[in-house]
Protein backbone atom coordinates (compact mmCIF):
# COMPACT_ATOMS: atom_id res chain seq x y z
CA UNK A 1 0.47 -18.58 6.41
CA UNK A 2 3.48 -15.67 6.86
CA UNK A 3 1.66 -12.45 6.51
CA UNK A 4 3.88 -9.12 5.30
CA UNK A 5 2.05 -5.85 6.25
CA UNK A 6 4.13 -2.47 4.25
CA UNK A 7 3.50 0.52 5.45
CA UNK A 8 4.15 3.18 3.06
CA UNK A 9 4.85 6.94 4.56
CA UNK A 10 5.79 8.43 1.62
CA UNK A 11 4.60 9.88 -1.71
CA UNK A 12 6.56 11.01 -5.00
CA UNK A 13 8.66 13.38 -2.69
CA UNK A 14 10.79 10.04 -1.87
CA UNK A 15 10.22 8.48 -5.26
CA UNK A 16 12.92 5.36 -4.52
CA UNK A 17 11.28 4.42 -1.34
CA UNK A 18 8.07 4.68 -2.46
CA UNK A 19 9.05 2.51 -6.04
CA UNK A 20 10.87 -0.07 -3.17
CA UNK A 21 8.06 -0.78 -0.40
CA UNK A 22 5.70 -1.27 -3.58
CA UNK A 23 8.28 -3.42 -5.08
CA UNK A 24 8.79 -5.17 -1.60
CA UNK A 25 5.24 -5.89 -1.40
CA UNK A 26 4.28 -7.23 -4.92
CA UNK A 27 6.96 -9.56 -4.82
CA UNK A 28 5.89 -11.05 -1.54
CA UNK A 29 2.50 -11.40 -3.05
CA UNK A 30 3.63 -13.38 -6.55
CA UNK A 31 5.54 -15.19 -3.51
CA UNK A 32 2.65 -16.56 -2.19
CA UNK A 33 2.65 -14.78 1.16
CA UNK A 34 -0.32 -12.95 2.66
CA UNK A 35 -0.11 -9.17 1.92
CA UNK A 36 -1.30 -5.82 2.95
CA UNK A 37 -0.06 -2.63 2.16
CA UNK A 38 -0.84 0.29 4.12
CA UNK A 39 -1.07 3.84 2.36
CA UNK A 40 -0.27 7.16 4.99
CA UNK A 41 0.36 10.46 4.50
CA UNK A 42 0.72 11.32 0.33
CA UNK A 43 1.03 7.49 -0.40
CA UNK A 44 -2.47 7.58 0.29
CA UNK A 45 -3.22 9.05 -3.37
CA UNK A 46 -1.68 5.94 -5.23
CA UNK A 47 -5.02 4.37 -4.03
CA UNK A 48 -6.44 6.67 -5.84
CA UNK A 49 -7.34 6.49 -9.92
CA UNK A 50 -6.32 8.83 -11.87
CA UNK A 51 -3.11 9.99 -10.04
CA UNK A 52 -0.07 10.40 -12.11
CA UNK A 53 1.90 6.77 -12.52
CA UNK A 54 4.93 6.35 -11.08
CA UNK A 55 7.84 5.54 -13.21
CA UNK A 56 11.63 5.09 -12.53
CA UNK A 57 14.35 3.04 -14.47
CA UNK A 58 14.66 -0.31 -13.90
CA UNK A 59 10.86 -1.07 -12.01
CA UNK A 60 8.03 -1.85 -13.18
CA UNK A 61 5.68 1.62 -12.78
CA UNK A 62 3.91 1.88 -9.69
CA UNK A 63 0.22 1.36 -10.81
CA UNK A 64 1.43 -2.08 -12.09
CA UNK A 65 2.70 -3.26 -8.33
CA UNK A 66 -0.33 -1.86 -6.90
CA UNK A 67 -2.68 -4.01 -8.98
CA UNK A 68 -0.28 -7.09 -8.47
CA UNK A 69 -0.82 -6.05 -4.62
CA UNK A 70 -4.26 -5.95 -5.11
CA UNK A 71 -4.67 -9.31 -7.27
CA UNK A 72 -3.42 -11.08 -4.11
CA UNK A 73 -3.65 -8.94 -1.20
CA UNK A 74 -4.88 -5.80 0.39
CA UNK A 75 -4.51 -1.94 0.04
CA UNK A 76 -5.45 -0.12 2.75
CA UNK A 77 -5.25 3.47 3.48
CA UNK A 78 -4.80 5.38 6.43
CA UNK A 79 -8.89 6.83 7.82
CA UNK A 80 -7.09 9.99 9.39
CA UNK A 81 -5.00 10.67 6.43
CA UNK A 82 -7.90 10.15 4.37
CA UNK A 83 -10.11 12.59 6.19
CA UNK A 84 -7.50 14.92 5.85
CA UNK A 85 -7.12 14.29 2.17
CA UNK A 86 -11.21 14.27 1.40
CA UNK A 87 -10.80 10.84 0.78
CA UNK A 88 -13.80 8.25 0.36
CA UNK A 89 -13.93 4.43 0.21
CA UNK A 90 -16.16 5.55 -3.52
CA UNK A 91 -12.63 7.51 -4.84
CA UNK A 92 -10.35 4.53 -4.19
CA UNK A 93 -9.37 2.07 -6.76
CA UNK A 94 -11.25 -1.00 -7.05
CA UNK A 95 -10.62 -3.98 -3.64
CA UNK A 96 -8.70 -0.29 -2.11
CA UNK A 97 -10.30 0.43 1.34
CA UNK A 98 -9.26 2.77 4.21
CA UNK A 99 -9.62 1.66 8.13
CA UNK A 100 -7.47 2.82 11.41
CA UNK A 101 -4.69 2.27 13.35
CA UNK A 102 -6.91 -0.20 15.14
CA UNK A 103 -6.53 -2.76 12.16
CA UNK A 104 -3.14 -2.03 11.03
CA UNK A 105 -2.11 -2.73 15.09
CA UNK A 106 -4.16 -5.92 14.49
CA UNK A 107 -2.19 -7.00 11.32
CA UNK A 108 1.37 -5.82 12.33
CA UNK A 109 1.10 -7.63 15.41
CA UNK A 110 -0.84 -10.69 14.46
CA UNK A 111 0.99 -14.15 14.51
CA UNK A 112 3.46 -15.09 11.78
CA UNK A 113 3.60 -11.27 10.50
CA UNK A 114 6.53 -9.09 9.69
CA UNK A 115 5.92 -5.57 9.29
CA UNK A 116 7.75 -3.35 7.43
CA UNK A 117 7.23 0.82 7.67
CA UNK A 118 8.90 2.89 4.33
């Protein structure tokens, strides 16, 4: 099956981008296609419950394309960004976990996958 792996390198400093690689992601998933989003650098607190929703015109907020993410798919967020964060796997949102580059190498460059980085 196609896989789509998002990375997302942005928080609410880049709000659009942010809203669009969720977007992006969700829709692959209601599309059937394998899906994993990636969470670095402030993304990584939208895995996170609790943080402030993300809302712009004409989108669904962001919590709501997370858990469509999650109905289907993965979340992952970034172990060094984590650490840096004090993030644990216990603070994440529930089917949320964090790993390395190790696995997101794995994914992005696994067969039939197209990655895209935000």
């Amino acid at each position: 099956m196609p896989a789509l792996v998002v990375k997302v390198t942005c928080g609410t400093e880049r709000t659009e981008t942010l809203m669009q690689a969720f977007t992006v992601a969700a829709t692959a998933a209601a599309s059937g296609l394998e899906v994993s989003v990636w969470l670095t650098g402030d993304a990584t607190f939208h895995a996170l419950p609790g943080t402030d929703d993300v809302v712009i015109p004409h989108s669904p907020p962001l919590s709501q394309l997370r858990d469509a993410v999650l109905a289907a798919g993965t979340v992952t967020v970034c172990a060094q960004c984590a650490r840096r964060r004090e993030i644990d796997e216990d603070d994440l949102v529930e089917g949320a976990r964090i790993a390395g580059a190790a696995a997101f190498v794995a994914e992005a460059t696994a067969p039939d996958a197209t990655a895209l980085v935000y």
